[in-house]
C-alpha atoms as a PDB file:
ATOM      1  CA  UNK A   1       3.038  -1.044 -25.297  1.00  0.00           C
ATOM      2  CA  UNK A   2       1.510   1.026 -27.846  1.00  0.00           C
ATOM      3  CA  UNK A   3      -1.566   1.055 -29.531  1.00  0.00           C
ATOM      4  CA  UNK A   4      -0.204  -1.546 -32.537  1.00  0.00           C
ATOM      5  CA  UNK A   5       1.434  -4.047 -29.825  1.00  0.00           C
ATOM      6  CA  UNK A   6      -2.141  -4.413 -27.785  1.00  0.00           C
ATOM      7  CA  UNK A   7      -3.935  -4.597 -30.958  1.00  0.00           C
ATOM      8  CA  UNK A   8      -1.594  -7.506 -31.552  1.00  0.00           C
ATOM      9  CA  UNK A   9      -1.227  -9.742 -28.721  1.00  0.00           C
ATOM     10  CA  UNK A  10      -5.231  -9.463 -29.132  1.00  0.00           C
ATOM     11  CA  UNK A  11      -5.402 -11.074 -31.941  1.00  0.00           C
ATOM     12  CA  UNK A  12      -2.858 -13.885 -30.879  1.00  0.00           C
ATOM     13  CA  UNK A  13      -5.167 -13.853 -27.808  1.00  0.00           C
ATOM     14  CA  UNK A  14      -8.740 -13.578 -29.184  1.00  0.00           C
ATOM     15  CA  UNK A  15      -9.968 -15.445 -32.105  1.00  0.00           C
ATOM     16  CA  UNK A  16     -13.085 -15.289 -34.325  1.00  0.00           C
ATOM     17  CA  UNK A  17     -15.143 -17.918 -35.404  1.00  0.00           C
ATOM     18  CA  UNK A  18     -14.140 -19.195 -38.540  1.00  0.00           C
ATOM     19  CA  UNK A  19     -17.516 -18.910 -39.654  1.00  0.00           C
ATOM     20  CA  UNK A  20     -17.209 -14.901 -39.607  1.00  0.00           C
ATOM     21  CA  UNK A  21     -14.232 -14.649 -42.381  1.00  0.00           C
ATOM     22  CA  UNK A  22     -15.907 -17.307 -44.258  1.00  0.00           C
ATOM     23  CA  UNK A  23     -19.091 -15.063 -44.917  1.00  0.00           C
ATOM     24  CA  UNK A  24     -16.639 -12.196 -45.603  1.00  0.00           C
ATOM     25  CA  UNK A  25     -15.113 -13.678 -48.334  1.00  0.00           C
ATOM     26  CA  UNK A  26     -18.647 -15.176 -49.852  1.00  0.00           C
ATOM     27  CA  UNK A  27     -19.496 -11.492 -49.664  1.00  0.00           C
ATOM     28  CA  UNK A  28     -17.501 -10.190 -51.715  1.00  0.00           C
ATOM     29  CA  UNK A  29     -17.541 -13.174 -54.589  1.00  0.00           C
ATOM     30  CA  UNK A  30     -20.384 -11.721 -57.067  1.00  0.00           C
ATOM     31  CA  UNK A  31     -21.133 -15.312 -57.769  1.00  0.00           C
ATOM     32  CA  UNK A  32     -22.350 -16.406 -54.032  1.00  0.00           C
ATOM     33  CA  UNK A  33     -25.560 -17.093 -53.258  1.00  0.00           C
ATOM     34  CA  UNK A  34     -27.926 -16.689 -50.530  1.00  0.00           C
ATOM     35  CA  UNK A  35     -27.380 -20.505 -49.771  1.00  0.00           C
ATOM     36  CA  UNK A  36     -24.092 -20.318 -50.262  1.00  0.00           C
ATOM     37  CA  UNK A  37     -23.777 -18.153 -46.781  1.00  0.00           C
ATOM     38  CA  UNK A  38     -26.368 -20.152 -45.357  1.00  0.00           C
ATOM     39  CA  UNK A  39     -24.692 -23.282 -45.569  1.00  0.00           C
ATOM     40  CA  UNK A  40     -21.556 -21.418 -43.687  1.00  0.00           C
ATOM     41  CA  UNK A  41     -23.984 -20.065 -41.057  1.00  0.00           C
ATOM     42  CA  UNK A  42     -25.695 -23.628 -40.594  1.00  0.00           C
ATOM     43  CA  UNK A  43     -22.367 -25.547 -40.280  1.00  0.00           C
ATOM     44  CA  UNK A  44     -21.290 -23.578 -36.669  1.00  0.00           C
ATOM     45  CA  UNK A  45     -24.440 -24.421 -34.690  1.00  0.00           C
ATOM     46  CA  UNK A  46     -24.134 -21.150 -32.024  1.00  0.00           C
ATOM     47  CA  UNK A  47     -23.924 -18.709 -34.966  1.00  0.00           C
ATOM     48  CA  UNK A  48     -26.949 -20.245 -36.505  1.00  0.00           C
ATOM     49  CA  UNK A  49     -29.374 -20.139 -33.507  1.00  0.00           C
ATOM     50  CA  UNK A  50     -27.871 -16.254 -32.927  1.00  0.00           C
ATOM     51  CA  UNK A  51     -28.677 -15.120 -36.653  1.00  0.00           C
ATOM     52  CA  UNK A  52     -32.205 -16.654 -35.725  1.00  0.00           C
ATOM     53  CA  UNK A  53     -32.842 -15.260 -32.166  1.00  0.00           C
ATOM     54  CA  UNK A  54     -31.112 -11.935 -33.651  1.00  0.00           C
ATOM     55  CA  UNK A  55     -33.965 -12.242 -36.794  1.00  0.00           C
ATOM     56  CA  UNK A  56     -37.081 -12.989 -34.573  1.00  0.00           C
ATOM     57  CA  UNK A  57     -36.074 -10.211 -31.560  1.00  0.00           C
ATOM     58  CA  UNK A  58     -37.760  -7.052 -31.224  1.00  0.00           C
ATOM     59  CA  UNK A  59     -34.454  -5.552 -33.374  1.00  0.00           C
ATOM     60  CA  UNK A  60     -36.726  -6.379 -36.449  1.00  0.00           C
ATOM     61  CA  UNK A  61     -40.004  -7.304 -34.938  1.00  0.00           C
ATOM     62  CA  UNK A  62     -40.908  -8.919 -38.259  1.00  0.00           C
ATOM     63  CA  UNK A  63     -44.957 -10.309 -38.284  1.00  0.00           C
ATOM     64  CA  UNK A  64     -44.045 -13.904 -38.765  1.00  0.00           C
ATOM     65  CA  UNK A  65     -41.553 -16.335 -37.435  1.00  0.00           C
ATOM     66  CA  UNK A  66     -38.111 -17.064 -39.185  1.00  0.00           C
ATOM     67  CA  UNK A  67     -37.154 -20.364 -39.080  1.00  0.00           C
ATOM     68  CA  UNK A  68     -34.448 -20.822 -41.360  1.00  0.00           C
ATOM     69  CA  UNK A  69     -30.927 -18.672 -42.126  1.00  0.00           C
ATOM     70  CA  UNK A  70     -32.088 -18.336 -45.865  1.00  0.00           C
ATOM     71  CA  UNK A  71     -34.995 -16.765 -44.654  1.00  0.00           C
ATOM     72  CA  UNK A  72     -33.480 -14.580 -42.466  1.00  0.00           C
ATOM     73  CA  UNK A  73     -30.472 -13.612 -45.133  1.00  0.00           C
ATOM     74  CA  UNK A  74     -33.498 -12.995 -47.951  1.00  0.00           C
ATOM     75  CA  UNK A  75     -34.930 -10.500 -45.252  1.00  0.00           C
ATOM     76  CA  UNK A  76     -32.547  -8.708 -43.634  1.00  0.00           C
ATOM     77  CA  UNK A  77     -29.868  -8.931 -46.169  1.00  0.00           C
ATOM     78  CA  UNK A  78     -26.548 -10.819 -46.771  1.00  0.00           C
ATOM     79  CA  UNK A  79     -24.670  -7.267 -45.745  1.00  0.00           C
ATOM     80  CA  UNK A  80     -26.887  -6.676 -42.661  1.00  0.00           C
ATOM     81  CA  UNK A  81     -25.981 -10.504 -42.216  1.00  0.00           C
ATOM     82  CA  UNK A  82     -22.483 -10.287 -41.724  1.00  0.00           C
ATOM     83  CA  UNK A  83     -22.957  -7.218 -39.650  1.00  0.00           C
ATOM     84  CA  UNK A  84     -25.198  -9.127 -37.212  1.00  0.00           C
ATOM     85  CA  UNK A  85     -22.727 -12.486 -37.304  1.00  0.00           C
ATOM     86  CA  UNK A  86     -19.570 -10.062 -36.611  1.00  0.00           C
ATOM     87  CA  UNK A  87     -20.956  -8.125 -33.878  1.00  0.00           C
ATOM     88  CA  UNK A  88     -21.867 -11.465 -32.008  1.00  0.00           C
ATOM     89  CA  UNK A  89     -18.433 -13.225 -33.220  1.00  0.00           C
ATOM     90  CA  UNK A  90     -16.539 -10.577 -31.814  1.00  0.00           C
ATOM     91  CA  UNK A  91     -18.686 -10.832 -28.768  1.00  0.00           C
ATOM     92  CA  UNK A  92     -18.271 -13.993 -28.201  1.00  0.00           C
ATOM     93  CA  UNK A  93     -14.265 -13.955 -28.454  1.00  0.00           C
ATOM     94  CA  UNK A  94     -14.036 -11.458 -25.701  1.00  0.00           C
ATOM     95  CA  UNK A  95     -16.184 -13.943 -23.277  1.00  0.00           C
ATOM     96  CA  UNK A  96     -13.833 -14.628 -21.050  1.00  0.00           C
ATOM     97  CA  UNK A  97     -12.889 -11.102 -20.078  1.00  0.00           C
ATOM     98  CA  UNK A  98     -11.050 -10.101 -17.119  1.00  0.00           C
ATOM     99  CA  UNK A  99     -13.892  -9.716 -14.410  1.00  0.00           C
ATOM    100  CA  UNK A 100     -11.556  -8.919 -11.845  1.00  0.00           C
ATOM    101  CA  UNK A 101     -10.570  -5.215 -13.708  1.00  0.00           C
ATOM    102  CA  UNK A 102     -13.606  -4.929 -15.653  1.00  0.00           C
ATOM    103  CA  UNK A 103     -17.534  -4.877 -14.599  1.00  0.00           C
ATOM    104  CA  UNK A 104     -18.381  -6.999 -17.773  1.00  0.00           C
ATOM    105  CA  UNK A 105     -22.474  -5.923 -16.905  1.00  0.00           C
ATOM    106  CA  UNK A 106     -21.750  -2.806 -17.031  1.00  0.00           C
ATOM    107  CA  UNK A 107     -19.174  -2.658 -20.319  1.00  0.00           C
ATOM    108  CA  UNK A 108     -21.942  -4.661 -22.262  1.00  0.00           C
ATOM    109  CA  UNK A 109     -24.843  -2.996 -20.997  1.00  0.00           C
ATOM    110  CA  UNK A 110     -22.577   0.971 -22.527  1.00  0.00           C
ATOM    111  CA  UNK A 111     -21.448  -1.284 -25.249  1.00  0.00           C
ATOM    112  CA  UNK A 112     -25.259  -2.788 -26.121  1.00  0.00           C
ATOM    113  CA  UNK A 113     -26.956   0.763 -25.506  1.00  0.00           C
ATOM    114  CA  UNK A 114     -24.669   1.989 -27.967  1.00  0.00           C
ATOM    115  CA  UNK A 115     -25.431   0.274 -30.436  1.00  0.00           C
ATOM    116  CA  UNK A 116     -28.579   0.481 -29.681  1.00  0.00           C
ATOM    117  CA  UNK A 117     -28.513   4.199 -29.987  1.00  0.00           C
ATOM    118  CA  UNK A 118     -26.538   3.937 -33.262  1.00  0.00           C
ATOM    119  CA  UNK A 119     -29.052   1.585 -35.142  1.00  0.00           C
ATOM    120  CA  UNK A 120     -31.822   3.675 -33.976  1.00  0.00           C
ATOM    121  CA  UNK A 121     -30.408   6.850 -35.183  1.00  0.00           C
ATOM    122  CA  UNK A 122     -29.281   5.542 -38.741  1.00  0.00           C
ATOM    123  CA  UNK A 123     -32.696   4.068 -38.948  1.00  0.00           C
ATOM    124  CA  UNK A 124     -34.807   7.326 -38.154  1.00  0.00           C
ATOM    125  CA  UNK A 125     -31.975   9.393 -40.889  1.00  0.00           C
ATOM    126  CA  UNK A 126     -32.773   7.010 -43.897  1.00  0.00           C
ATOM    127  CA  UNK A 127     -28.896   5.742 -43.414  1.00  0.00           C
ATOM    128  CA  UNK A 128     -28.743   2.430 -45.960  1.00  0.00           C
ATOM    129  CA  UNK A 129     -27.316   0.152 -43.454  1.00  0.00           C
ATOM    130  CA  UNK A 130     -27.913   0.523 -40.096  1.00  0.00           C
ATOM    131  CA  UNK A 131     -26.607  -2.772 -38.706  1.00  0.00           C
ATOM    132  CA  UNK A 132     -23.447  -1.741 -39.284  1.00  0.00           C
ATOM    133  CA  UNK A 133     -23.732   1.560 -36.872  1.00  0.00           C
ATOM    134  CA  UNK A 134     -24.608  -1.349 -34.607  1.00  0.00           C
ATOM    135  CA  UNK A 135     -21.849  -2.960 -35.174  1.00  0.00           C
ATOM    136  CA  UNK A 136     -19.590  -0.109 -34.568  1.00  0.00           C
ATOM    137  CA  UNK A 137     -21.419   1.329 -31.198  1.00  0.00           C
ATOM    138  CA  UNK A 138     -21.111  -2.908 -29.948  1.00  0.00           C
ATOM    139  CA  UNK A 139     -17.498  -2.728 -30.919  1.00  0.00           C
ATOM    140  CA  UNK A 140     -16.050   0.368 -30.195  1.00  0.00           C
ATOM    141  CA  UNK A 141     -15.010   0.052 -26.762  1.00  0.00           C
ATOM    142  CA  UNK A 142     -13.414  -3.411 -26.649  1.00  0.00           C
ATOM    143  CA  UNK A 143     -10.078  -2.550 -26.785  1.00  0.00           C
ATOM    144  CA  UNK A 144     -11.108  -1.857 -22.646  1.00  0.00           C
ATOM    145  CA  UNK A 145     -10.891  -6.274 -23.170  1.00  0.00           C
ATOM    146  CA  UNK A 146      -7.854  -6.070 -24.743  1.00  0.00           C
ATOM    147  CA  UNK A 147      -6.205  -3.795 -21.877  1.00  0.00           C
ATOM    148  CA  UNK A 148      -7.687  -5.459 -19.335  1.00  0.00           C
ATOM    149  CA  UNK A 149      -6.494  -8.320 -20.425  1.00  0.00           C
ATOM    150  CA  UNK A 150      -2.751  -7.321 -21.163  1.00  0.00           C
ATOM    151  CA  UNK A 151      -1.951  -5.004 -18.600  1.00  0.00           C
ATOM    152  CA  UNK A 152      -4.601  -5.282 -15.998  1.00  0.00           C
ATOM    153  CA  UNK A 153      -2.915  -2.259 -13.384  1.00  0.00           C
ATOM    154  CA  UNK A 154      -3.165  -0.004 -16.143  1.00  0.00           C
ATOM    155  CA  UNK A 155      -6.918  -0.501 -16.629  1.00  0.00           C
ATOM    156  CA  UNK A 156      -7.713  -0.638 -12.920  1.00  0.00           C
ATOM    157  CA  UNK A 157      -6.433   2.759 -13.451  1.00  0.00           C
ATOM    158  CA  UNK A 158      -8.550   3.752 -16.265  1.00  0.00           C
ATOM    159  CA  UNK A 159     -11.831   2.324 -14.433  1.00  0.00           C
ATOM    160  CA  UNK A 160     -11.506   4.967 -11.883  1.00  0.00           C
ATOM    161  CA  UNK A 161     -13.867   7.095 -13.342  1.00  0.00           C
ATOM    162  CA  UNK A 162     -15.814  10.109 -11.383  1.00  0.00           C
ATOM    163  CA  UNK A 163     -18.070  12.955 -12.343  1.00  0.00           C
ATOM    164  CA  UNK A 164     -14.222  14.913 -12.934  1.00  0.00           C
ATOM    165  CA  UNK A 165     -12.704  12.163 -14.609  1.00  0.00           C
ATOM    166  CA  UNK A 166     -14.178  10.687 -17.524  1.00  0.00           C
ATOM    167  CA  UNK A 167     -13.400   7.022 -19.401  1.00  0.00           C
ATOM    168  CA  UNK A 168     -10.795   9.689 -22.152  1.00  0.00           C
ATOM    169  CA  UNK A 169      -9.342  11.537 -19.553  1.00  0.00           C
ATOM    170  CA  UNK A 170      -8.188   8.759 -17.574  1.00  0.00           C
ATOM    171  CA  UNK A 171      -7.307   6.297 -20.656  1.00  0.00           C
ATOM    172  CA  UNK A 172      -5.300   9.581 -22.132  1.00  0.00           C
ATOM    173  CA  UNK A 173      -3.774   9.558 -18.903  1.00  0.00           C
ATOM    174  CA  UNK A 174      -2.472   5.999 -18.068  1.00  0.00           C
ATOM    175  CA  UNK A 175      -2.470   5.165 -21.853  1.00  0.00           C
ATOM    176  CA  UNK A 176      -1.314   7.658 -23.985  1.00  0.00           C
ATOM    177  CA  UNK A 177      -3.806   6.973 -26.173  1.00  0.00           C
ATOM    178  CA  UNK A 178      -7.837   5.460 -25.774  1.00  0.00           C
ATOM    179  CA  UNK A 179      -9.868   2.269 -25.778  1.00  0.00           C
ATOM    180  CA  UNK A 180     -11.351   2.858 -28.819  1.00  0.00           C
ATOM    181  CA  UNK A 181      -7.782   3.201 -31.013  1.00  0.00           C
ATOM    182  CA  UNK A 182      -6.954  -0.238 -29.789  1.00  0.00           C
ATOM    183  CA  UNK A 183     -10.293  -1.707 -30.792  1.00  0.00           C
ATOM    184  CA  UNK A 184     -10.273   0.240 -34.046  1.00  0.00           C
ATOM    185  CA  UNK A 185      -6.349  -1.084 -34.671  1.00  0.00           C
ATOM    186  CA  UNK A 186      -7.441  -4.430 -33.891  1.00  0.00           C
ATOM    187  CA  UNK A 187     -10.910  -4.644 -36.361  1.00  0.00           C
ATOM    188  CA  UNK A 188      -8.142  -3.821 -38.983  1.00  0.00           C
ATOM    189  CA  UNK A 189      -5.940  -6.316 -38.086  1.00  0.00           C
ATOM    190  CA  UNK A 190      -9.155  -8.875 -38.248  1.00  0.00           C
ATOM    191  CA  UNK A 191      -9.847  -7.702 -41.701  1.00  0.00           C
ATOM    192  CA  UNK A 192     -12.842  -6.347 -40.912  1.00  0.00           C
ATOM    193  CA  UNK A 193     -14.464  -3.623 -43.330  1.00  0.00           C
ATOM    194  CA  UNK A 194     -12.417  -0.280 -43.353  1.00  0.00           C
ATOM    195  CA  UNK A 195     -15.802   1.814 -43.141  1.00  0.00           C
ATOM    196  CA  UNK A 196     -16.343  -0.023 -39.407  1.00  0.00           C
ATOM    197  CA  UNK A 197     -13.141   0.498 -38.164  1.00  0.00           C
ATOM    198  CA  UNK A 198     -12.893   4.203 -39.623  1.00  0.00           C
ATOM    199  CA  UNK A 199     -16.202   5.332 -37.683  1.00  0.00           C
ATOM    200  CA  UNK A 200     -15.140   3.530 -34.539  1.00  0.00           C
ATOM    201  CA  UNK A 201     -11.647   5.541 -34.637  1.00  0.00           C
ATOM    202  CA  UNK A 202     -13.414   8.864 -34.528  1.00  0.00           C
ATOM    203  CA  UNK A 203     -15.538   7.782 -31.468  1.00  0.00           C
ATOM    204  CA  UNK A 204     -14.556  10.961 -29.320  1.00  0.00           C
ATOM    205  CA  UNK A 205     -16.068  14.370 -30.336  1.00  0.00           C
ATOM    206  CA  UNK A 206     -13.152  15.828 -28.204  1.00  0.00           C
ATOM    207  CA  UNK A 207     -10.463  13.869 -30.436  1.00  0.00           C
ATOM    208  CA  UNK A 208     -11.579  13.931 -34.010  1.00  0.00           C
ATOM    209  CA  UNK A 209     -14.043  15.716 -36.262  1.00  0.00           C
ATOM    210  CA  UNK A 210     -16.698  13.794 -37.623  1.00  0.00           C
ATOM    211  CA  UNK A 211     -17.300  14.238 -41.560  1.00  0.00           C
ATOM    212  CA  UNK A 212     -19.848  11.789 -42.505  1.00  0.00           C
ATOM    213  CA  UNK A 213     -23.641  11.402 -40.785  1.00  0.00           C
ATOM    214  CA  UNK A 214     -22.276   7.641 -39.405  1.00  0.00           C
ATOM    215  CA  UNK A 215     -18.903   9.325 -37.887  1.00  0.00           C
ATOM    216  CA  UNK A 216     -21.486  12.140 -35.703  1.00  0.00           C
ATOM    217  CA  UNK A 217     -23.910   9.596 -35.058  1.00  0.00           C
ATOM    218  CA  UNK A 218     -21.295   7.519 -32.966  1.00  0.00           C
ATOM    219  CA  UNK A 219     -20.140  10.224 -31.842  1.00  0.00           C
ATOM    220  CA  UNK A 220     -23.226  11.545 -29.915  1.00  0.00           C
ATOM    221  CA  UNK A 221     -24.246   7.781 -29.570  1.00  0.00           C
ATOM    222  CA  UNK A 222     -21.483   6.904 -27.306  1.00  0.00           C
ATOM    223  CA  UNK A 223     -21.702  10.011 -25.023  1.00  0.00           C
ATOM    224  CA  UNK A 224     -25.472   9.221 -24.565  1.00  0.00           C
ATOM    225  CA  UNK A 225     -24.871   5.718 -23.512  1.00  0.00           C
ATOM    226  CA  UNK A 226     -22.022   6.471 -21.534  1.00  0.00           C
ATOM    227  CA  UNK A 227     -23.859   8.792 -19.795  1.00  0.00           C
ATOM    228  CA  UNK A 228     -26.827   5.921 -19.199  1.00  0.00           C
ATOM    229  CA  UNK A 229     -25.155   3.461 -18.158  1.00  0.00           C
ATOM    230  CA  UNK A 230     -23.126   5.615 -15.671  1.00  0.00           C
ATOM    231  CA  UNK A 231     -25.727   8.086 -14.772  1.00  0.00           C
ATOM    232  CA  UNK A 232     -24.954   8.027 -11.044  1.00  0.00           C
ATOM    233  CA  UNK A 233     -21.685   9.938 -12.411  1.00  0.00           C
ATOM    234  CA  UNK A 234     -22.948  11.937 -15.196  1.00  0.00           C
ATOM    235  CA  UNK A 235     -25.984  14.108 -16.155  1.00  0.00           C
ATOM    236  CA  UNK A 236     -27.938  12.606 -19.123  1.00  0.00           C
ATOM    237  CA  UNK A 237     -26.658  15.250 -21.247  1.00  0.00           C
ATOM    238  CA  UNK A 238     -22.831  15.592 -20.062  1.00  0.00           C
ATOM    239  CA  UNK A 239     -20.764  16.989 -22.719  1.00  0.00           C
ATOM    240  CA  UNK A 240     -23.583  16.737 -25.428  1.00  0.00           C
ATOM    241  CA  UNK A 241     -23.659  20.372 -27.165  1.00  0.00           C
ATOM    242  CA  UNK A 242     -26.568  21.117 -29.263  1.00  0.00           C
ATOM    243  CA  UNK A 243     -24.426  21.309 -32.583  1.00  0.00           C
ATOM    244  CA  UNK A 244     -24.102  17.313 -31.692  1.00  0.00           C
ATOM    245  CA  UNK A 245     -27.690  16.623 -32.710  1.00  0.00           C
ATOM    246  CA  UNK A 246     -28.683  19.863 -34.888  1.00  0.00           C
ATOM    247  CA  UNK A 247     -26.187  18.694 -37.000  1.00  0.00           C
ATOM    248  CA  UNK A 248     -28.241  15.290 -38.056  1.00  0.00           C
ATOM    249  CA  UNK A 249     -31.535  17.613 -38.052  1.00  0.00           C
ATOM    250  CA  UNK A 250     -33.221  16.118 -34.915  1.00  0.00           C
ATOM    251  CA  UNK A 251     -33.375  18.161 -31.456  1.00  0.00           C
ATOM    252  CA  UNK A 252     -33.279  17.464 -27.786  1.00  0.00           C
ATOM    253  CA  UNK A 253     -36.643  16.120 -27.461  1.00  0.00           C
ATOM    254  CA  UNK A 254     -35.469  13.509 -30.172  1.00  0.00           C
ATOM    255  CA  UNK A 255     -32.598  12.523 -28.524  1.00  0.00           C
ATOM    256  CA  UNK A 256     -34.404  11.795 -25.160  1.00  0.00           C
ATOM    257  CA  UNK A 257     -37.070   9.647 -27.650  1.00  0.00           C
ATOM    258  CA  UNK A 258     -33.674   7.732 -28.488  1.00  0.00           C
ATOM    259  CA  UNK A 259     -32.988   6.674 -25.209  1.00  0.00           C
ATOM    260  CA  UNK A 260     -36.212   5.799 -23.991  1.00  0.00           C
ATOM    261  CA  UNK A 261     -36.563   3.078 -27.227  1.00  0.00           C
ATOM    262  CA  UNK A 262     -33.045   1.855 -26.214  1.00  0.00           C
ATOM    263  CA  UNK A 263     -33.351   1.588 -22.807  1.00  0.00           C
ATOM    264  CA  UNK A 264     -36.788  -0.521 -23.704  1.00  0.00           C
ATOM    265  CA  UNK A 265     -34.567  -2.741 -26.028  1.00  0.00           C
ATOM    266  CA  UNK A 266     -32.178  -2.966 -23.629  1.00  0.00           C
ATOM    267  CA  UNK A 267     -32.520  -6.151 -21.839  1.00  0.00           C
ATOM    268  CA  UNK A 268     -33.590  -8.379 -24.981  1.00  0.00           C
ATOM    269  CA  UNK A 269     -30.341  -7.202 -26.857  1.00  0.00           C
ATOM    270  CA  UNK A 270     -28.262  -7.873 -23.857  1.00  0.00           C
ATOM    271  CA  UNK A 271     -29.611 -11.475 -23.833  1.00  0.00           C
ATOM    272  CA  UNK A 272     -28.241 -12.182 -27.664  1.00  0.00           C
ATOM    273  CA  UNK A 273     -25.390 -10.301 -27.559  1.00  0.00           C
ATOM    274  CA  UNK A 274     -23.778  -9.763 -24.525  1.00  0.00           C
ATOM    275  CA  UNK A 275     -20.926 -13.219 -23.594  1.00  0.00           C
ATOM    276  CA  UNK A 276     -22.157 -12.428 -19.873  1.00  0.00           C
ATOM    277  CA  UNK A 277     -25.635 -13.001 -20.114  1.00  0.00           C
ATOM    278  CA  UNK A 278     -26.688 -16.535 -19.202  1.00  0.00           C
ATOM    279  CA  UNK A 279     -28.885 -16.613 -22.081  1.00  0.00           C
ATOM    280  CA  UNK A 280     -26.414 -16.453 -24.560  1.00  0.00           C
ATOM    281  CA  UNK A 281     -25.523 -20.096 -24.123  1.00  0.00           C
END
């Protein structure tokens, strides 16, 4: 199969929720209201308690306690919104993964730490939505799902990473192509916003050249957290170069500052938006 035919039986295989096109459309109607998207939220139960959890968790760390999606769209914003309500619909339509090929812990924890890193980053450069780097650093690897899922053999294969063989040379290998095209093929095919699936396409610094500040932060974003999560194959700074982070105007020091604050988010991310955390149901 290529990339086009995974991306496809995914989405025959994998649904959202409703709920997550809905707001989409409201979005981009001039005449909706805050309510309007509220009422959408409120109807699916599981999406409303996430956009709460997600409002009053140390993400925002706002003084006082949101108790109502209104409140938490008049806050955080009806873009920043959808952002948050895609990144856990998504989520939640890969739950039921294939643990026997994958380490789901350990594919949420890089996927989480990702995005992680990516909201931190657009937040400390000034970028004007940084729940959408979010989105793309929780997103951007679940084509591994879709593989998995599909043809299982092939991404045994691909999991056999080592200190010589990294997640792209092995996925070049018994693919043809990576993870992230398939997961960038299939947030097209879902409609979702162009700019998402555009930065999570140019994921690998080896692969593509990254024009915009969102395209290198993912970029340097994913290596950090790949190297995290796996550090008992990989130095912290494995293929990092310094023109990775001199390029946004921040140095080494900064990036190690990054990971600390991620790694300390960690855990209460993992518990809102990862399908294999108990918490999330």
């Amino acid at each position: 199969m290529n990339v086009q035919d995974y991306a496809l039986n995914a989405g025959d295989a994998f649904v959202l929720p409703e709920a997550v096109m809905k707001i989409k459309q409201l979005i981009d109607d001039d005449a909706t209201s805050v309510d309007d998207i509220a009422d959408v939220i409120n109807y699916d139960p599981a999406i409303m308690l996430q956009v709460l959890k997600i409002s009053n968790s140390a993400l925002y760390n706002f003084s006082s306690t949101i108790t109502t999606v209104a409140k938490s769209i008049q806050v955080i914003g009806t873009r920043s919104i959808y952002d948050l309500v895609l990144a856990y619909g998504v989520a939640n339509a890969f739950k039921s993964g294939a643990t026997d090929v994958v380490d789901l812990d350990k594919f949420w924890e890089q996927s989480v730490s990702c995005a992680l890193l990516c909201k931190y980053f657009a937040e400390e450069l000034g970028l004007k939505e940084p729940e959408k780097m979010f989105v793309c650093g929780l997103l951007h690897n679940i084509g591994e799902l879709i593989v998995a899922q599909l043809n299982p053999e092939v991404a045994k294969k691909c999991a056999s990473i080592s200190s010589e063989s990294s997640p792209l040379i092995l996925q070049k290998k018994h693919l043809g192509f990576t993870y992230v095209d398939v997961s960038s093929e299939l947030l097209k095919l879902w409609g979702i916003p162009e700019d998402i699936s555009q930065i999570v396409s140019v994921t690998h610094v080896s692969e593509h050249s990254a024009k915009s500040k969102e395209e290198k932060i993912m970029q340097l974003a994913y290596l950090l957290a790949l190297n995290n999560v796996h550090s008992e194959q990989y130095p912290k700074h494995a293929n990092i170069t310094e023109e990775m982070y001199q390029c946004l105007d921040i140095d080494l020091p900064h990036v190690d500052n990054a990971l600390d604050f991620s790694n300390l988010q960690l855990i209460g991310a993992l518990a809102v938006f990862s399908p294999s955390s108990s918490s999330l149901f």
